[in-house]
C-alpha atoms as a PDB file:
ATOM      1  CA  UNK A   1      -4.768  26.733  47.683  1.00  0.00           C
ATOM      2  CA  UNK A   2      -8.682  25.527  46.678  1.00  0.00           C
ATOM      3  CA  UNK A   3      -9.506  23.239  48.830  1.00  0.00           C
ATOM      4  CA  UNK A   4     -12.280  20.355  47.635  1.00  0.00           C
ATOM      5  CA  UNK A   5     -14.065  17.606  49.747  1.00  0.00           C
ATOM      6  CA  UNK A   6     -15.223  14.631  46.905  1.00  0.00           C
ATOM      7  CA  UNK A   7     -18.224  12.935  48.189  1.00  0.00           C
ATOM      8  CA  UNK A   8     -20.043   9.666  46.699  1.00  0.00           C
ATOM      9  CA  UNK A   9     -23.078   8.645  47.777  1.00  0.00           C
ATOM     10  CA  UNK A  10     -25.973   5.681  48.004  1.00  0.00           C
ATOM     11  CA  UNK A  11     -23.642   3.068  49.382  1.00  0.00           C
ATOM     12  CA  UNK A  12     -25.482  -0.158  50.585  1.00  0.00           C
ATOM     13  CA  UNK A  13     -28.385   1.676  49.823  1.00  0.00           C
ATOM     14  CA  UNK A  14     -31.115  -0.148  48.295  1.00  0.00           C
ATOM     15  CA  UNK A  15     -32.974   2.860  46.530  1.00  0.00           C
ATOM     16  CA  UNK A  16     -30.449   1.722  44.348  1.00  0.00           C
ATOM     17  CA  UNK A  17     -32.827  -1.314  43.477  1.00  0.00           C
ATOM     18  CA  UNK A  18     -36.156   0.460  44.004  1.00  0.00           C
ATOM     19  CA  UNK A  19     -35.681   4.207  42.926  1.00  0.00           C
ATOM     20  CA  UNK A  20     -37.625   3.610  39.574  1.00  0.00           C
ATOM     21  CA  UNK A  21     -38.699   6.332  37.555  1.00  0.00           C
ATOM     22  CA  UNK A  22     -38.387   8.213  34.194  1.00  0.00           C
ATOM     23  CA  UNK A  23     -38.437  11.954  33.799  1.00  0.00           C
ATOM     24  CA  UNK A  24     -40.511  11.699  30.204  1.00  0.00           C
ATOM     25  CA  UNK A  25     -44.127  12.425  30.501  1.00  0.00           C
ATOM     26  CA  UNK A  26     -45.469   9.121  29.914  1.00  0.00           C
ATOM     27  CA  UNK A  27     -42.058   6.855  30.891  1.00  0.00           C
ATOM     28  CA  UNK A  28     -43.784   6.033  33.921  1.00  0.00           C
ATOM     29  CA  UNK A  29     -46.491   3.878  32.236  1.00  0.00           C
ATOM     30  CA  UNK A  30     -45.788   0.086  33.645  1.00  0.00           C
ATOM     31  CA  UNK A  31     -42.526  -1.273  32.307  1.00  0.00           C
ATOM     32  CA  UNK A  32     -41.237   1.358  29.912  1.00  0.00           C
ATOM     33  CA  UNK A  33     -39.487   3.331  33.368  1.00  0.00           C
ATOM     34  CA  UNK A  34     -37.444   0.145  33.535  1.00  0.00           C
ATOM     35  CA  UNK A  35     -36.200   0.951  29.556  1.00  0.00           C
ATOM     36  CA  UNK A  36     -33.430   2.797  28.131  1.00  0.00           C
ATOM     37  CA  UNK A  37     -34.211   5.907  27.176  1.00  0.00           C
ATOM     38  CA  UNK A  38     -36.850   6.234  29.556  1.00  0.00           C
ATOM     39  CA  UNK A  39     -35.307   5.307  33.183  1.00  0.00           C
ATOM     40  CA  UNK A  40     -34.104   7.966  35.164  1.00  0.00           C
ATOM     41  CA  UNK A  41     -32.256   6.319  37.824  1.00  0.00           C
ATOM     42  CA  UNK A  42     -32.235   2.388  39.328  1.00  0.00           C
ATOM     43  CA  UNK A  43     -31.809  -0.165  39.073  1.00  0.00           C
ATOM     44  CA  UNK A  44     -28.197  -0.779  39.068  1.00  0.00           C
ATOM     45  CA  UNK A  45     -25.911  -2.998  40.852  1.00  0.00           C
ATOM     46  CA  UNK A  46     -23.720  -2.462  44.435  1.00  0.00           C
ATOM     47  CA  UNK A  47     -20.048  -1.714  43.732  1.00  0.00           C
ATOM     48  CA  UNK A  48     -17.656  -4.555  44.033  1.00  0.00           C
ATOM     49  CA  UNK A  49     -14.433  -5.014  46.164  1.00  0.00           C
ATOM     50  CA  UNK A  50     -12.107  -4.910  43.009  1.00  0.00           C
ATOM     51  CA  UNK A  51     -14.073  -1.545  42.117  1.00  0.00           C
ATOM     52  CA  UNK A  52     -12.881  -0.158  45.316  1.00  0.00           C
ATOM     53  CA  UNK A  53      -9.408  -1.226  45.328  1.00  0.00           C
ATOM     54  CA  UNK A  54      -9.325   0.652  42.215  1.00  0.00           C
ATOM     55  CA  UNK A  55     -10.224   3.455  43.704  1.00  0.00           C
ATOM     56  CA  UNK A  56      -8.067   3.246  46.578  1.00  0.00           C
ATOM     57  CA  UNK A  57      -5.115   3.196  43.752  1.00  0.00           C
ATOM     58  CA  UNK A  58      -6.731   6.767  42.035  1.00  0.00           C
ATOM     59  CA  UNK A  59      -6.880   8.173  45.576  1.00  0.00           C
ATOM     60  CA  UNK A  60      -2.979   7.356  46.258  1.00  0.00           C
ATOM     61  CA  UNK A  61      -1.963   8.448  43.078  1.00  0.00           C
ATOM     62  CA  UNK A  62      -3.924  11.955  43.189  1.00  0.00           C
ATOM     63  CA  UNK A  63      -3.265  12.142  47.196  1.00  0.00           C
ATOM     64  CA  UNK A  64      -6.884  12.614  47.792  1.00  0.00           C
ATOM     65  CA  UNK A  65      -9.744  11.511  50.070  1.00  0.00           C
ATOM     66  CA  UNK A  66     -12.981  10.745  49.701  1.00  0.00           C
ATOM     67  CA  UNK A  67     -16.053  10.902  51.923  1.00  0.00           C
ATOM     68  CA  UNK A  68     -18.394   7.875  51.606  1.00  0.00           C
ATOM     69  CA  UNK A  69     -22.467   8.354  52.415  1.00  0.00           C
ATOM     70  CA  UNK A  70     -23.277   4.554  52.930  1.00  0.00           C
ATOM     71  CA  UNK A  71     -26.895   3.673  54.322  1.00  0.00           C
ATOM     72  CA  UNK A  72     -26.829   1.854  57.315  1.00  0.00           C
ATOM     73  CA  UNK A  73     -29.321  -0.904  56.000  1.00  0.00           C
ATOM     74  CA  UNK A  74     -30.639  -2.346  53.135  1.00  0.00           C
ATOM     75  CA  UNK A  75     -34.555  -2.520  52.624  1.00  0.00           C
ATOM     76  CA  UNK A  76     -36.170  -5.493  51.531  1.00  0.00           C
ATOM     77  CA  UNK A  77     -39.388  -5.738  49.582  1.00  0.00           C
ATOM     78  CA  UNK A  78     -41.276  -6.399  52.886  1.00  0.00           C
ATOM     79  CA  UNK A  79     -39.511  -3.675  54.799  1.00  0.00           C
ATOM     80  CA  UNK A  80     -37.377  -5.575  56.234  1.00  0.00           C
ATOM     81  CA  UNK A  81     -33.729  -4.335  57.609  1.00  0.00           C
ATOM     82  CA  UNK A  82     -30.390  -5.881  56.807  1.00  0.00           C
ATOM     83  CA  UNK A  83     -27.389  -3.984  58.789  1.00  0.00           C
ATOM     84  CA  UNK A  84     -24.935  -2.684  55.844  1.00  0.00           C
ATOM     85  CA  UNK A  85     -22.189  -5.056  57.376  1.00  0.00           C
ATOM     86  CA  UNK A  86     -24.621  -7.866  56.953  1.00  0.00           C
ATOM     87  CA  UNK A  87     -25.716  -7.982  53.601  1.00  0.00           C
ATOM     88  CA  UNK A  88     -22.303  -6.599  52.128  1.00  0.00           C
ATOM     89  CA  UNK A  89     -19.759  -8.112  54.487  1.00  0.00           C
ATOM     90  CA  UNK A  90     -16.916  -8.237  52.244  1.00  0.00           C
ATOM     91  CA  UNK A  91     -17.850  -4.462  50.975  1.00  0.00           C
ATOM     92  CA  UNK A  92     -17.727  -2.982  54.623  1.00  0.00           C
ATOM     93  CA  UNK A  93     -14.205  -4.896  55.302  1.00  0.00           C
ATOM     94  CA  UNK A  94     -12.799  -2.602  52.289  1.00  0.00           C
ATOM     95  CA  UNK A  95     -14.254   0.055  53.257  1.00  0.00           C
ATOM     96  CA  UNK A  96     -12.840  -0.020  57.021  1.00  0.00           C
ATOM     97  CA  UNK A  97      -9.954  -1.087  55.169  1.00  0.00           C
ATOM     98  CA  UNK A  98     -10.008   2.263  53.084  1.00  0.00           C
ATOM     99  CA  UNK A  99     -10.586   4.191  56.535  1.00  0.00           C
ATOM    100  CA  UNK A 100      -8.171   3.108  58.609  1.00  0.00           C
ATOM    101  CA  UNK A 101      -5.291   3.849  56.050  1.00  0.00           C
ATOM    102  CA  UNK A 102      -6.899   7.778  56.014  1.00  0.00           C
ATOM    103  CA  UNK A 103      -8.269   7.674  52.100  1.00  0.00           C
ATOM    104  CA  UNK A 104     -11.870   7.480  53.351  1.00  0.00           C
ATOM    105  CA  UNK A 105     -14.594   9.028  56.021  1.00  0.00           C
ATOM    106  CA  UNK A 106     -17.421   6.826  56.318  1.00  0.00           C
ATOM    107  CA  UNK A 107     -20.851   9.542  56.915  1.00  0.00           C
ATOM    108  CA  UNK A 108     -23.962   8.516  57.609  1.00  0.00           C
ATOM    109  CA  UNK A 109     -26.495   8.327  55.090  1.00  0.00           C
ATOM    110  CA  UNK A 110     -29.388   7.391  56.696  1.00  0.00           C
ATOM    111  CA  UNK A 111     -30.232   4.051  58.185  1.00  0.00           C
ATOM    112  CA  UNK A 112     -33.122   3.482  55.209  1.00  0.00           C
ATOM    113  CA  UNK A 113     -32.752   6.530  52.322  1.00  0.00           C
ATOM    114  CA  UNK A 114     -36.556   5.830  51.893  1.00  0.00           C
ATOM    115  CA  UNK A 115     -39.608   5.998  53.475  1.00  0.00           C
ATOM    116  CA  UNK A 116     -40.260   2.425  54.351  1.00  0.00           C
ATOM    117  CA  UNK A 117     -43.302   0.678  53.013  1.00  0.00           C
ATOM    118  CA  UNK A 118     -43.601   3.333  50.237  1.00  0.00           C
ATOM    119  CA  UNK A 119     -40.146   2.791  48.149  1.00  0.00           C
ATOM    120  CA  UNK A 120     -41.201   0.532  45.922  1.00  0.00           C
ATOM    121  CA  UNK A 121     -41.691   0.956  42.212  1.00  0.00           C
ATOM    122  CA  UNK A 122     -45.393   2.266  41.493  1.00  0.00           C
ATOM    123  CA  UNK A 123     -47.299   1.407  38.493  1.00  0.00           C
ATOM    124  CA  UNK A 124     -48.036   3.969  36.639  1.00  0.00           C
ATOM    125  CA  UNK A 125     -46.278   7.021  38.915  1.00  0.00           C
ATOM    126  CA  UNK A 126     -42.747   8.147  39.820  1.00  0.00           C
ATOM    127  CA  UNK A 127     -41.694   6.975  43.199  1.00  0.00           C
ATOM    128  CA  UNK A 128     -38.916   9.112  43.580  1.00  0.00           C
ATOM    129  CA  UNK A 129     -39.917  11.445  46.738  1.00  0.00           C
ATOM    130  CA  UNK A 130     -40.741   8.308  48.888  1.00  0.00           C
ATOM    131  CA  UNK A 131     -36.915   7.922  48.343  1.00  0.00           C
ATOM    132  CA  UNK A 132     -35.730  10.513  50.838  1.00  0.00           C
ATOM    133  CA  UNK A 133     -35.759   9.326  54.266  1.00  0.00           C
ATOM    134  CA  UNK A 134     -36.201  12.848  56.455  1.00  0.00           C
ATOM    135  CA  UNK A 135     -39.142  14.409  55.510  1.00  0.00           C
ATOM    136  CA  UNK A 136     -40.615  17.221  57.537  1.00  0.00           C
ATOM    137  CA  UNK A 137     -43.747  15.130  57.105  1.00  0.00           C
ATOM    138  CA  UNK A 138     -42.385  12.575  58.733  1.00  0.00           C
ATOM    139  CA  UNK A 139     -43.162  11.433  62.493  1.00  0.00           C
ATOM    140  CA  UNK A 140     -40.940  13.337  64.594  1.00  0.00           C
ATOM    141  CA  UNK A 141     -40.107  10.024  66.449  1.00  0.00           C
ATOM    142  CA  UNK A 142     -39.051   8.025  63.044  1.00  0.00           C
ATOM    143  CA  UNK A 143     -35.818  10.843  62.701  1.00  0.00           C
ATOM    144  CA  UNK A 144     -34.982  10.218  66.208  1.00  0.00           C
ATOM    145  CA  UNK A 145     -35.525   6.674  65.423  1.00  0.00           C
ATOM    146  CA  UNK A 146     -33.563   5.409  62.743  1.00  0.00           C
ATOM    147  CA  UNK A 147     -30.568   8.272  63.397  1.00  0.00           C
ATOM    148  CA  UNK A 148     -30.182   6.066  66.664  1.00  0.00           C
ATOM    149  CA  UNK A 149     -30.060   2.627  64.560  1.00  0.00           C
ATOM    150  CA  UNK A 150     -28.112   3.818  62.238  1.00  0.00           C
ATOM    151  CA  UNK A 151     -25.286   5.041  64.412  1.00  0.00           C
ATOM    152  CA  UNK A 152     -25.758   2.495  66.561  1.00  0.00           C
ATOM    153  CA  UNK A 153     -24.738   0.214  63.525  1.00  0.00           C
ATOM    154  CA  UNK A 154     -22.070   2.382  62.482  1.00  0.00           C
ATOM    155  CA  UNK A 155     -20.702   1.915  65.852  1.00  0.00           C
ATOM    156  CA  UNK A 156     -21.069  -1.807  65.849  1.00  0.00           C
ATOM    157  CA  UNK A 157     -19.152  -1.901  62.560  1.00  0.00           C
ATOM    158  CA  UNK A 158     -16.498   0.654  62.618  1.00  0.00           C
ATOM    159  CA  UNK A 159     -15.955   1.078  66.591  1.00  0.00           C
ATOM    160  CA  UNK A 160     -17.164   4.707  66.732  1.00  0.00           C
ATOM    161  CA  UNK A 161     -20.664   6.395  64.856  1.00  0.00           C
ATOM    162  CA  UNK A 162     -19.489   8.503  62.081  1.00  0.00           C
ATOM    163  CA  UNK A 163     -20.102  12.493  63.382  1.00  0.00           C
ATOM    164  CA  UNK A 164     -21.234  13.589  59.234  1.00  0.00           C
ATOM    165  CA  UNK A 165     -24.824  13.293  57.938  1.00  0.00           C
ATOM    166  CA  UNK A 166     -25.705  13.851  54.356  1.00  0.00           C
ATOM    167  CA  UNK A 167     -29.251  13.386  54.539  1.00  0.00           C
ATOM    168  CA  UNK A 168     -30.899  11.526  51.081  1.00  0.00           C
ATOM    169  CA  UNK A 169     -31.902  13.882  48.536  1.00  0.00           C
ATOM    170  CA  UNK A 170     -30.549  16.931  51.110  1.00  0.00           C
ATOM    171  CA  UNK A 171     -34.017  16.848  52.627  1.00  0.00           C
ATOM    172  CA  UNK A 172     -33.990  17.142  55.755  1.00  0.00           C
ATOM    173  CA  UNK A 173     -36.012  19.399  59.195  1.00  0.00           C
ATOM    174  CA  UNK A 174     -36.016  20.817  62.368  1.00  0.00           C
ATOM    175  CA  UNK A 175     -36.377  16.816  63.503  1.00  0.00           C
ATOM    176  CA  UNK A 176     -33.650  15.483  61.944  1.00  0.00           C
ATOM    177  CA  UNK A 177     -31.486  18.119  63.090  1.00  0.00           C
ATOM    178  CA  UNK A 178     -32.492  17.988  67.014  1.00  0.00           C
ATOM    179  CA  UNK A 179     -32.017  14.063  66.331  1.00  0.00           C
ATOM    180  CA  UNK A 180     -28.500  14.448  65.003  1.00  0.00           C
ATOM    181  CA  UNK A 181     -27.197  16.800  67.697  1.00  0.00           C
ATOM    182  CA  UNK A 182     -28.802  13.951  70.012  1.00  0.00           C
ATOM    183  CA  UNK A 183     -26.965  10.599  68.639  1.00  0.00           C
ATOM    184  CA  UNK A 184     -23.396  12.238  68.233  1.00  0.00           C
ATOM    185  CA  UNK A 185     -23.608  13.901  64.304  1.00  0.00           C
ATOM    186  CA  UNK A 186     -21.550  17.451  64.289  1.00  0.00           C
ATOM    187  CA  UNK A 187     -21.793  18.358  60.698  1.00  0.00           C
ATOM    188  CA  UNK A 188     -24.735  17.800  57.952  1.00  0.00           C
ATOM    189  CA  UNK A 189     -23.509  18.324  54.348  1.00  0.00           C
ATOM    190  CA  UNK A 190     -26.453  19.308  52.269  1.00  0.00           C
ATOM    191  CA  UNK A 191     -27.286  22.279  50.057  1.00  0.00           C
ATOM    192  CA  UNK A 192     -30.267  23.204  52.356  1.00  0.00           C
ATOM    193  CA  UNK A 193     -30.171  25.715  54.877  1.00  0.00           C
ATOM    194  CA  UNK A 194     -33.472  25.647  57.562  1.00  0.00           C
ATOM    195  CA  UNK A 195     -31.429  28.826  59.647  1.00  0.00           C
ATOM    196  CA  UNK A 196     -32.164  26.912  62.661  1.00  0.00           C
ATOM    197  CA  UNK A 197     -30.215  27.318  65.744  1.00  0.00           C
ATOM    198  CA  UNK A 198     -28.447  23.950  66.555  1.00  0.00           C
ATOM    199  CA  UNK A 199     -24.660  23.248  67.525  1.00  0.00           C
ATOM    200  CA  UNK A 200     -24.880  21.108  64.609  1.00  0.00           C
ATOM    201  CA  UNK A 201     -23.163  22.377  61.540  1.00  0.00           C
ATOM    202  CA  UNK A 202     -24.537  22.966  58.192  1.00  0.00           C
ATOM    203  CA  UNK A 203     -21.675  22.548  55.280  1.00  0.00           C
ATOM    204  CA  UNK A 204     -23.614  23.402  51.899  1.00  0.00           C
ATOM    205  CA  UNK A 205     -21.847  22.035  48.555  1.00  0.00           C
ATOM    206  CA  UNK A 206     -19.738  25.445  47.354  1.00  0.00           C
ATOM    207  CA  UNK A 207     -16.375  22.998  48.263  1.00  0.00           C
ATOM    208  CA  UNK A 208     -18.069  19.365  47.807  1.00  0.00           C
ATOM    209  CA  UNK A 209     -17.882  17.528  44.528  1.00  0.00           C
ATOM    210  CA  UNK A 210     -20.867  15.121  45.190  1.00  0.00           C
ATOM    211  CA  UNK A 211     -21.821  12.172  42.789  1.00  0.00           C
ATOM    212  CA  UNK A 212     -23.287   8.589  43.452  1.00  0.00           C
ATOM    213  CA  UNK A 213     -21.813   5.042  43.232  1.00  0.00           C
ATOM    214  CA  UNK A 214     -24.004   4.839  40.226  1.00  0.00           C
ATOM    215  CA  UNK A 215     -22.076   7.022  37.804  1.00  0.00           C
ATOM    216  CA  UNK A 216     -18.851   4.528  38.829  1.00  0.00           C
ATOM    217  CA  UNK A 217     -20.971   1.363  38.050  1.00  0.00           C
ATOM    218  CA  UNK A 218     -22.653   2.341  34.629  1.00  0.00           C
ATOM    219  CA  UNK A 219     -19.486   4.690  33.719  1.00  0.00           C
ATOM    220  CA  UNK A 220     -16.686   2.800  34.824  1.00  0.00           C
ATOM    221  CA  UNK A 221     -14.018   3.574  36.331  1.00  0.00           C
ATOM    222  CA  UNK A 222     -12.345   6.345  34.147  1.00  0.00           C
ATOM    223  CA  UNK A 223     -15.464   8.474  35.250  1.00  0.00           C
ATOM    224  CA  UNK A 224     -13.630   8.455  38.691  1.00  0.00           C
ATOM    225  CA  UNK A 225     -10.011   9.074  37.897  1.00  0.00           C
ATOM    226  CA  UNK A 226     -10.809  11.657  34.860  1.00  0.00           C
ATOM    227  CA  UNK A 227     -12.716  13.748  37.519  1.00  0.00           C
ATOM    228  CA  UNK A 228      -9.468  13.653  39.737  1.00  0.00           C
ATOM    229  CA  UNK A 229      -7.642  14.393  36.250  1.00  0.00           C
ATOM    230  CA  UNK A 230      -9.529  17.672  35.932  1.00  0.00           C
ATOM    231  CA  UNK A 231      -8.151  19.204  38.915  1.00  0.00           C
ATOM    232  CA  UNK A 232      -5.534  21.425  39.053  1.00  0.00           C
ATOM    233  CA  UNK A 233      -2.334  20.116  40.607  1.00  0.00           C
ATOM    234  CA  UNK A 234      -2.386  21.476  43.697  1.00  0.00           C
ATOM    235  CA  UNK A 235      -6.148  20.936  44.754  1.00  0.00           C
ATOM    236  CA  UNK A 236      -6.401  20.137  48.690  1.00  0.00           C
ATOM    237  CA  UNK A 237      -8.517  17.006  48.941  1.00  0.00           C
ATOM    238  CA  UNK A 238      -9.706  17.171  52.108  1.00  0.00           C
ATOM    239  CA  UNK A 239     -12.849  15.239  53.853  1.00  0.00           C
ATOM    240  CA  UNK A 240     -16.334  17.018  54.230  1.00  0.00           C
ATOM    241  CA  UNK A 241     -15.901  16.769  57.943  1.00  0.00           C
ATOM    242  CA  UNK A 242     -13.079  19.051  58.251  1.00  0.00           C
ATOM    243  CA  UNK A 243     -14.421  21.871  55.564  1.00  0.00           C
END
């Protein structure tokens, strides 16, 4: 029997609102990256509770699970953090809702998914590298950093840190791995492999059907349940933890 761990990603995470860019040669001139046709990515909206209770019904109804990246705080203009909980309150009470009945595991996603004070949209440039958070060019001390606030939110909020990372963009280094096995992560789902030695496991994507919260929001909601459609009938859905 296949067995298949379905992952969405970019929950509470507010590259969703500054992630501008277009991948045409001269869509990131000013406005037109913000234009059909020419943007690549945000912005789009958060999902909504009635979007999730939706797919709480698909998940029954195929017997599957689904692991959830969310981002442990939203970024303001300024740089400012807002704890997930805070700034989506009734979204995080579905989604504990959604864990404790077994349909979801909550992984961390990174307490930021950008590197603050450089996510916002540029003029006349892409912005989309600033929008990974774990850059080998990044301070050593700033992985260590916001793995601890993040699971130290994740705690706060759901009673226990979650023990999967999927680092934005699957960039991540030596740093963020010593910083995971530190603050309690056990697996990091990602399709990049450093070969370092670390008790902290690598999953890659072979058995991880990985999309973002964006293709539910501009697609609907069919997106969703035709992808659990297009599995056979007896695909294991199983969480990326336990691949």
């Amino acid at each position: 029997m296949a067995r298949i761990a379905l992952r969405i990603d970019d929950i509470g995470g507010s590259t969703k609102q500054y992630e501008v860019y277009s991948k045409r040669k001269l869509g990131n001139f000013l406005f037109l990256k913000y234009l059909k046709g020419f943007k690549a990515w945000g912005p789009y909206r958060e999902m909504s509770v009635d979007e999730w209770n939706e797919v709480y019904k698909i998940l029954r109804r195929f017997k599957a699970k689904l692991t959830v990246g969310v981002t442990a705080a939203w970024i303001g203009r300024d740089g400012s953090l807002t704890p997930f909980p805070e700034k989506f309150s009734e979204e995080a009470k579905i989604l504990k809702d959604g864990l404790n009945e077994g349909l979801l595991e909550i992984a961390n996603h990174g307490l930021t998914h950008c590197v603050v004070g450089k996510h916002l949209p540029k003029l006349f440039t892409s912005n989309r590298k600033y929008h990974r958070e774990f850059w080998d060019w990044i301070p050593r001390e700033v992985h260590f950093e916001h793995l601890e606030k993040s699971q130290k939110i994740f705690r706060q909020w759901l009673g226990e840190p979650p023990t999967t990372l999927i680092p934005p963009g699957n960039v991540y280094s030596i740093d963020t791995l010593q910083a995971a096995e530190k603050y309690g992560i056990k697996q990091i789902n990602s399709y990049m492999d450093h070969n370092i030695k670390s008790r902290v496991q690598i999953i890659n994507n072979d058995n991880v059907d990985a999309f973002h919260d964006r293709e539910i929001v501009l697609e609907g909601l069919e997106y969703f349940n035709q992808k659990l459609s297009d599995y056979p009938d007896d695909e294991q859905f199983i969480f990326v933890k336990d691949l």
